[in-house]
N, C-alpha and C. Protein backbone atom coordinates (compact mmCIF):
# COMPACT_ATOMS: atom_id res chain seq x y z
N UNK A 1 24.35 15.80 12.63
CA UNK A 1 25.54 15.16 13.13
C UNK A 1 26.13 14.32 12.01
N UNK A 2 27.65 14.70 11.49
CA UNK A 2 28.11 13.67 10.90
C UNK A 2 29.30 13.22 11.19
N UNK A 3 29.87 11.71 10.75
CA UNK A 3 30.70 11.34 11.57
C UNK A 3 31.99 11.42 11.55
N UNK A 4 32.55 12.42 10.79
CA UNK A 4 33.36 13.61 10.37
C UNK A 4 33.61 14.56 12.00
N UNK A 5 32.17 14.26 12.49
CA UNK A 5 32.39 15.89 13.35
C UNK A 5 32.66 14.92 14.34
N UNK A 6 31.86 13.56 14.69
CA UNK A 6 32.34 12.50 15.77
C UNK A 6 33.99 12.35 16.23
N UNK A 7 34.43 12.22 14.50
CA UNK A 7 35.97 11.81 14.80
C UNK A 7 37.11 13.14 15.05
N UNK A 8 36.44 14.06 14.82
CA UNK A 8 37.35 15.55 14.38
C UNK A 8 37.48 16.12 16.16
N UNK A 9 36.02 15.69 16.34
CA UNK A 9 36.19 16.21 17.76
C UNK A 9 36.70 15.57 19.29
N UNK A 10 37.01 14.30 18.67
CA UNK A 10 37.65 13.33 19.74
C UNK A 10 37.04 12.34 20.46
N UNK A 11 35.65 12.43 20.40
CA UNK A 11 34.86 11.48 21.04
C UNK A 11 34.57 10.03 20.52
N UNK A 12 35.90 9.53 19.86
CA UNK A 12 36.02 8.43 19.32
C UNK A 12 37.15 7.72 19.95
N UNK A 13 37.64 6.99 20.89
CA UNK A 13 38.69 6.84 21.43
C UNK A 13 39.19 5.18 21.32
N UNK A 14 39.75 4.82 21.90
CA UNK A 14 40.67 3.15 21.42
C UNK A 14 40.79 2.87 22.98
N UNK A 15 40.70 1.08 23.21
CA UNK A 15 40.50 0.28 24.44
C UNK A 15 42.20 0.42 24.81
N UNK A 16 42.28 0.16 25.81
CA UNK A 16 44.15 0.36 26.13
C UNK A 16 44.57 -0.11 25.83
N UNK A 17 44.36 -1.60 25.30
CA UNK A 17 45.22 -2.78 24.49
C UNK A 17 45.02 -2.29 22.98
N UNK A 18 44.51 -1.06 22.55
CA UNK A 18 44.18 -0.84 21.33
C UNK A 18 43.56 -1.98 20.08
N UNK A 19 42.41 -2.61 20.65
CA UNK A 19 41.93 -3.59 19.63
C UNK A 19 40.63 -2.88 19.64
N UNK A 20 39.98 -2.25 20.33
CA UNK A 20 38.68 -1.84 19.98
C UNK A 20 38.57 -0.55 19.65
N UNK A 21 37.71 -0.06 19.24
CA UNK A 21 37.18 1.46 18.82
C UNK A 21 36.19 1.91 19.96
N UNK A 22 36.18 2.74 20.96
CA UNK A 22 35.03 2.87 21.44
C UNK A 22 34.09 4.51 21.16
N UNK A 23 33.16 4.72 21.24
CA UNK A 23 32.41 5.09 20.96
C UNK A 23 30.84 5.28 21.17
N UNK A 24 29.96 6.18 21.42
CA UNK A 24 28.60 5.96 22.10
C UNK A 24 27.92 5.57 20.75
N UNK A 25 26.67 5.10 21.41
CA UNK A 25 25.58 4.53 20.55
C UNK A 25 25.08 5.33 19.24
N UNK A 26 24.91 6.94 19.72
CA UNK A 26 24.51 7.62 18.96
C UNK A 26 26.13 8.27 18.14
N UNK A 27 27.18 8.35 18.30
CA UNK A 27 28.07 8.39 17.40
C UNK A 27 28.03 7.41 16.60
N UNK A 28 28.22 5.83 17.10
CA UNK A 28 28.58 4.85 15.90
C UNK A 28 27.25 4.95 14.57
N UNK A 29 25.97 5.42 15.50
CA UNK A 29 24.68 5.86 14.55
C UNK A 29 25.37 6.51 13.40
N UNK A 30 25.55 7.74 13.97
CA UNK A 30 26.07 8.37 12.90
C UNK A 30 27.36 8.02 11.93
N UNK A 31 28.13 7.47 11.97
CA UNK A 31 29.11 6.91 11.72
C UNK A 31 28.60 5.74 10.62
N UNK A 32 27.89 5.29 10.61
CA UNK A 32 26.94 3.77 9.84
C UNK A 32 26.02 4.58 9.28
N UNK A 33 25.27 5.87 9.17
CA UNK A 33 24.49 6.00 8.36
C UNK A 33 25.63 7.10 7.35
N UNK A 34 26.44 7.52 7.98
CA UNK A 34 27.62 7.95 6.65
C UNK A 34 28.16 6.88 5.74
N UNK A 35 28.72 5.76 6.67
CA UNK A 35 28.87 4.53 5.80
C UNK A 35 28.12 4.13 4.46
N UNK A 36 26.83 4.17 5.47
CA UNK A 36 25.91 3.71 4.30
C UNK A 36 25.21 4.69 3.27
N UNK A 37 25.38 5.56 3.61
CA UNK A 37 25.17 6.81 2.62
C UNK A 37 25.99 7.10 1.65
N UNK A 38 27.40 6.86 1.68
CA UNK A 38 28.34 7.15 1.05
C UNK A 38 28.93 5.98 0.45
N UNK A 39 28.24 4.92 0.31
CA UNK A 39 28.46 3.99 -0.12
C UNK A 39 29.55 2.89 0.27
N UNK A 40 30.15 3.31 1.53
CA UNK A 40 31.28 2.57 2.03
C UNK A 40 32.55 2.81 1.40
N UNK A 41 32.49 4.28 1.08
CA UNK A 41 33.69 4.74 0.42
C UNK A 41 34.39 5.62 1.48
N UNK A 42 33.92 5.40 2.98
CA UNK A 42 34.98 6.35 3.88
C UNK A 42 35.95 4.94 4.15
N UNK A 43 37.75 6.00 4.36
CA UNK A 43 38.46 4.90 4.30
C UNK A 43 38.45 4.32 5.65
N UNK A 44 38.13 4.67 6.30
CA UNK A 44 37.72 4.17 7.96
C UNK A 44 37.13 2.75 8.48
N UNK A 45 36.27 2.98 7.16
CA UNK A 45 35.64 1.54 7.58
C UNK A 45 36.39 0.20 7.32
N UNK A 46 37.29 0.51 6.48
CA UNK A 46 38.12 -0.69 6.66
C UNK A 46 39.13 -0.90 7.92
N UNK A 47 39.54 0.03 8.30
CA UNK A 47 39.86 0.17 9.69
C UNK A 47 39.02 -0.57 10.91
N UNK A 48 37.88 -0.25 10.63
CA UNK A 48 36.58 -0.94 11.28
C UNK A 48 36.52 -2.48 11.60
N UNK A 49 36.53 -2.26 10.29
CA UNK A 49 36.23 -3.76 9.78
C UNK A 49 37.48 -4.65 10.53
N UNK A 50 38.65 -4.07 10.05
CA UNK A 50 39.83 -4.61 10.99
C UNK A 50 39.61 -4.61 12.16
N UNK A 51 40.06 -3.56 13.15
CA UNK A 51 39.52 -3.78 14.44
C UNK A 51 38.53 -4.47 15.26
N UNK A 52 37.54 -4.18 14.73
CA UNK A 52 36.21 -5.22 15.23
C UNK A 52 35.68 -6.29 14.59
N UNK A 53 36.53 -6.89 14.10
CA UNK A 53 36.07 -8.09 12.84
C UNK A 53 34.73 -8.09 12.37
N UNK A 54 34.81 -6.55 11.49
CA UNK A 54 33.13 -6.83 10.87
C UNK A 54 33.83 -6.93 9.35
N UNK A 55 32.56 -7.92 8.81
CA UNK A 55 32.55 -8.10 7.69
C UNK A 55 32.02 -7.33 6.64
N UNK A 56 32.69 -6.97 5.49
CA UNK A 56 32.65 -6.02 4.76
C UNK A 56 31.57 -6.38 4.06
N UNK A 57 31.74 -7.85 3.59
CA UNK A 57 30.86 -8.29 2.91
C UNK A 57 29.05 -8.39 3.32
N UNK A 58 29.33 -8.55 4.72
CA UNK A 58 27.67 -8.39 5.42
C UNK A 58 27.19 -7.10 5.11
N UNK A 59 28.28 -6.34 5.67
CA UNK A 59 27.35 -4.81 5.58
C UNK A 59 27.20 -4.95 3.99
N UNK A 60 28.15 -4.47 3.28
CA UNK A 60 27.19 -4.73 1.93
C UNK A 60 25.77 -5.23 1.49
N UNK A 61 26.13 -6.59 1.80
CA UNK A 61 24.64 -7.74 1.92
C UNK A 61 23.18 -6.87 2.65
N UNK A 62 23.89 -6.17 3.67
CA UNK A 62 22.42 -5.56 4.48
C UNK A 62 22.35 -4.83 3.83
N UNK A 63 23.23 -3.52 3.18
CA UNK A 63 22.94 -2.52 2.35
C UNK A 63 22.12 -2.73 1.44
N UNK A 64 22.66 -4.04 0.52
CA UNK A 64 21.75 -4.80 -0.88
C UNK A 64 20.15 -4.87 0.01
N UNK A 65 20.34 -5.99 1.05
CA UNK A 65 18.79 -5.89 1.73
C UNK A 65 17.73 -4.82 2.14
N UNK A 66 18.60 -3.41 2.57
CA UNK A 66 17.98 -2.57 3.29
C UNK A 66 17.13 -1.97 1.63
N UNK A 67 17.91 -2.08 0.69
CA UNK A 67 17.38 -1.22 -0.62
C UNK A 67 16.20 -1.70 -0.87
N UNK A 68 16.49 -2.81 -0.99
CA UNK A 68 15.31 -4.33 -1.69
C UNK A 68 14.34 -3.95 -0.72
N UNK A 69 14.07 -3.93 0.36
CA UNK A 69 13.14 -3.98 0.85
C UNK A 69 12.67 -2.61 0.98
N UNK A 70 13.33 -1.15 0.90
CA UNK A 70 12.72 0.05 0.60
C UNK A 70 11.80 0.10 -0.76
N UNK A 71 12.93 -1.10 -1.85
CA UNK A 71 11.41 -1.31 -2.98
C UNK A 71 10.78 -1.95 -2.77
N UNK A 72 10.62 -2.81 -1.73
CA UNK A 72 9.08 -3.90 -1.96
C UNK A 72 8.26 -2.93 -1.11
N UNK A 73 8.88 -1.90 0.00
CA UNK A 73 7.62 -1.16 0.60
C UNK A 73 7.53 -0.07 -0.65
N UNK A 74 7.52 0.29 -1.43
CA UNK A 74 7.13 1.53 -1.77
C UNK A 74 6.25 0.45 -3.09
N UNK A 75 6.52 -0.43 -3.46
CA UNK A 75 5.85 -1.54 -3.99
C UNK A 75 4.39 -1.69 -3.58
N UNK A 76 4.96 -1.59 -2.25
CA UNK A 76 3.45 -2.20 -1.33
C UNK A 76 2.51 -0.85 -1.32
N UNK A 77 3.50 -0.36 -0.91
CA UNK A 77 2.22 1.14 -1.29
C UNK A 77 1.59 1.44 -2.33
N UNK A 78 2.21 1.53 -3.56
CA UNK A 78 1.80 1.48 -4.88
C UNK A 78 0.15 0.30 -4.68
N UNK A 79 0.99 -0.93 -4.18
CA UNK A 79 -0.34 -2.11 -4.55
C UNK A 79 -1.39 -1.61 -3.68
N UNK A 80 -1.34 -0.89 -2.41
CA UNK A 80 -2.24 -0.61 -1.61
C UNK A 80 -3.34 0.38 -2.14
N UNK A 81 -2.55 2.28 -3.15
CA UNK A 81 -3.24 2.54 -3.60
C UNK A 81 -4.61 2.15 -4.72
N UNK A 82 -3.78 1.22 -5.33
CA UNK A 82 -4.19 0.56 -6.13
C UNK A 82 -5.33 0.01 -5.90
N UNK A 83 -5.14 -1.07 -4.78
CA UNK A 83 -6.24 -1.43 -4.42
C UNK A 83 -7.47 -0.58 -3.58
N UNK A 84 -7.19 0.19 -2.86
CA UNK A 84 -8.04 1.43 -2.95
C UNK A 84 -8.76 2.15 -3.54
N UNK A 85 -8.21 2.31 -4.75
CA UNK A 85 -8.71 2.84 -5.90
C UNK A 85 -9.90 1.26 -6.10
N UNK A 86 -9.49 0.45 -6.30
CA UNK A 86 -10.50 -0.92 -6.92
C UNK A 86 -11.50 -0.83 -5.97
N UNK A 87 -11.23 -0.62 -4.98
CA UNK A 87 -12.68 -0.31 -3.78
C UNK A 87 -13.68 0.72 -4.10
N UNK A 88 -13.23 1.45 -4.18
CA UNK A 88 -13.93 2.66 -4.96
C UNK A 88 -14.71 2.53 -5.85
N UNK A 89 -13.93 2.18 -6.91
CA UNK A 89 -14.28 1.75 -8.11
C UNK A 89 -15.52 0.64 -8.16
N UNK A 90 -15.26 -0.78 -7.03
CA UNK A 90 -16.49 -1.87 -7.34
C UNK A 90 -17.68 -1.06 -6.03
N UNK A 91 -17.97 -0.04 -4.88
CA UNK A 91 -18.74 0.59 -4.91
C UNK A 91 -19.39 1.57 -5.87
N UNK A 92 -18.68 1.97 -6.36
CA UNK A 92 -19.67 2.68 -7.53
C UNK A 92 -20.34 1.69 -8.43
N UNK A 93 -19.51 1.08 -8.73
CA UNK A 93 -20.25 -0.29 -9.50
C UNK A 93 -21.79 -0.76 -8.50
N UNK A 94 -21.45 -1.03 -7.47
CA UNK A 94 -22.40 -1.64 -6.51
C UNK A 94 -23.32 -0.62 -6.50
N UNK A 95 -23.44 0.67 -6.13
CA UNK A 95 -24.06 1.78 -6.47
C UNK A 95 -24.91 1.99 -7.83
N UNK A 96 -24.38 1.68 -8.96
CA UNK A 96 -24.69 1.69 -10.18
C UNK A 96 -26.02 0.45 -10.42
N UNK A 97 -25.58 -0.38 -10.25
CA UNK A 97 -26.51 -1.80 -9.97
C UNK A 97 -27.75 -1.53 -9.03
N UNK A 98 -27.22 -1.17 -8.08
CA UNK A 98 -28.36 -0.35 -7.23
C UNK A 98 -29.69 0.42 -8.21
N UNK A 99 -29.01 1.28 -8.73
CA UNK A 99 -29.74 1.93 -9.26
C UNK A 99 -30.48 1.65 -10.45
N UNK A 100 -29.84 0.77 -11.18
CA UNK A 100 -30.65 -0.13 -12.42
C UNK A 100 -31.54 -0.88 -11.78
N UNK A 101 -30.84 -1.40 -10.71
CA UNK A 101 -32.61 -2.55 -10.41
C UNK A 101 -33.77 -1.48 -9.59
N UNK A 102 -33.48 -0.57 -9.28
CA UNK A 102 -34.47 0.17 -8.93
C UNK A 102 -35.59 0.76 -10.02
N UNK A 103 -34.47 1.01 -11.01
CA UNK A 103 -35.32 1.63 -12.22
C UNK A 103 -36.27 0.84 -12.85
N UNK A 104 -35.77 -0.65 -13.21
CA UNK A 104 -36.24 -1.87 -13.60
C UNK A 104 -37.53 -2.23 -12.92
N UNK A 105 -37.10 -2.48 -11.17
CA UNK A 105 -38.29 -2.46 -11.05
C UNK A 105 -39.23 -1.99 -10.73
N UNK A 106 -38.78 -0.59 -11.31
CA UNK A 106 -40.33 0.59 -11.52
C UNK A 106 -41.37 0.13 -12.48
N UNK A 107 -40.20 0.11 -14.17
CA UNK A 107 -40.57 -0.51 -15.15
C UNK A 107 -41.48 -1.75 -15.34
N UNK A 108 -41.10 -2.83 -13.88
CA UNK A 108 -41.46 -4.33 -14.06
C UNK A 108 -42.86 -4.10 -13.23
N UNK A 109 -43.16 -3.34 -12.37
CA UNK A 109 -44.32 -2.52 -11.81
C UNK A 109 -45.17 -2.28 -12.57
N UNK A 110 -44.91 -1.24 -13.50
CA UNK A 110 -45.96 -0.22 -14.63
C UNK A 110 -46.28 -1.62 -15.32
N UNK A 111 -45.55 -2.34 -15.85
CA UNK A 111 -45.74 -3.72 -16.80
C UNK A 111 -46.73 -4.46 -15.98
N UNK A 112 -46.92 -4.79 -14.59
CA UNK A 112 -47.65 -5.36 -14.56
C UNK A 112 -49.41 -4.76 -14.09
N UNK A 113 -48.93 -3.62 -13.96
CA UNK A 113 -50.49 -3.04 -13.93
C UNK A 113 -51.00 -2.98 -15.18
N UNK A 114 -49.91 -2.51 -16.08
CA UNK A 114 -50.87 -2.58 -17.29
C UNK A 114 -51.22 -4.01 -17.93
N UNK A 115 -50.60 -4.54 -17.22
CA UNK A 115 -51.21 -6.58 -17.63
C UNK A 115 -52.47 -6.50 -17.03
N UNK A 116 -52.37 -6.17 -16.01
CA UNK A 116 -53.68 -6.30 -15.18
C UNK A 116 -54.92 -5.61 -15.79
N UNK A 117 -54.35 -4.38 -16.24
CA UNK A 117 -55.58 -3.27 -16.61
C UNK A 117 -56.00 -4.01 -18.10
N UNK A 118 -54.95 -4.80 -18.72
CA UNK A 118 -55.59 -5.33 -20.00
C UNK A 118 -56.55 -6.43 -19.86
N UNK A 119 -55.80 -7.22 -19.29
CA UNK A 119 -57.12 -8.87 -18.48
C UNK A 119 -58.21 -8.07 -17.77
N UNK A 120 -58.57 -7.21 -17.08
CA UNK A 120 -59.45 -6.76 -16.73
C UNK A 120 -60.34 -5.97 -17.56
N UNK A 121 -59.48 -5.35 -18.39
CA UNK A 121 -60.33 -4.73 -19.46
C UNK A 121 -61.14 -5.35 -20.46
N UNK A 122 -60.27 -6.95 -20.83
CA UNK A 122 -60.52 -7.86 -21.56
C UNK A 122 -61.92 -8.67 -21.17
N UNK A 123 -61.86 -8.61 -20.01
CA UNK A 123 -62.77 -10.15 -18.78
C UNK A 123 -64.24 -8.61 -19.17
N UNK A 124 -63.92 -7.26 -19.17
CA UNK A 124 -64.80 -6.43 -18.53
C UNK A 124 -65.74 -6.43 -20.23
N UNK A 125 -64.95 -6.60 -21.08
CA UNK A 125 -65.70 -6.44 -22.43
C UNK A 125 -66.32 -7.56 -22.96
N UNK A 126 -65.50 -8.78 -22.64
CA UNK A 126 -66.54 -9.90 -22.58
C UNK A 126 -68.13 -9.81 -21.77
N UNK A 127 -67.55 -9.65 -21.19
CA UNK A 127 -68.83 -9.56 -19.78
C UNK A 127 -70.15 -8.48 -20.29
N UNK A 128 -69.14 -7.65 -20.89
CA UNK A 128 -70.40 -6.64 -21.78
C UNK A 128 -71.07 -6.96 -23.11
N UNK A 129 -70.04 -7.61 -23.70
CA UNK A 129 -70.72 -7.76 -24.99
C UNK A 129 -71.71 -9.07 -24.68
N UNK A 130 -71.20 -9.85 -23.44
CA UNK A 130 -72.49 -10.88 -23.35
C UNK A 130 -73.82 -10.51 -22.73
N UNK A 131 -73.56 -9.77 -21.96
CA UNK A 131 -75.08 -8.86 -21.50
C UNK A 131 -75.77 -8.14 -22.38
N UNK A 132 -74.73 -7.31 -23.45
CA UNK A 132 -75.41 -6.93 -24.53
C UNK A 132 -76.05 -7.55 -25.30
N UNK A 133 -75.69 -9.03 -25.49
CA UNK A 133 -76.13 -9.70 -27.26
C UNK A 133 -77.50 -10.80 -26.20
N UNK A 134 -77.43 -10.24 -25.29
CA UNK A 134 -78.71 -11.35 -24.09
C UNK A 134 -80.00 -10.87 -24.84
């Protein structure tokens, strides 16, 4: 639907005192997203603007707003992947860590048996060489 076909086909009509434009909900829809699509270059809308005392300057202003805020969401998405990705990223990390202290303390294990097996080996050769030299 565009609002070309709204006005071509008649379903755009004027109040009997001719100050208003009338029109259904879903025409003026269409009618405002041509506006704003086309940059406010249909000559109509100044017509508009006359008739229904809208301000040229607002719609503009919302236009400026409606943009700005299509970039802060596609902004936001960007920051969202982003941070998604960093989630990822500090589980594997967390994962990684995982796995070093596991290894470690395999390592810190074997280290201390063989402490043990040396003091014992140590205490066991004393113990012999003093029974021996008896």
């Amino acid at each position: 639907m565009s609002s070309q076909n709204t006005l071509n086909e008649g379903r755009v009509k004027t109040s009997e005192d001719k100050t208003k434009i009338i029109f259904s909900a879903e025409d003026g829809k269409a009618i405002l997203e041509d506006l704003l699509k086309y940059e406010y270059s249909d000559s109509l809308l100044f017509q508009y603007a006359k008739i229904n005392g809208l301000d040229i300057d607002v719609i503009r202003d919302q236009s400026t707003i409606i943009s700005k805020l299509t970039t802060k969401y596609d902004n936001l998405e960007i920051e969202k992947q982003n941070l998604m990705t960093l989630v990822g990223n500090k589980e594997e990390e967390i994962e990684f860590m995982r796995t070093t202290f596991k290894q470690q303390e395999k390592v810190i294990k074997k280290h201390k048996r063989s402490k043990t097996l040396i003091i014992v080996g140590g205490v066991a050769a004393v113990v012999a060489m003093l029974l021996i030299t008896k």
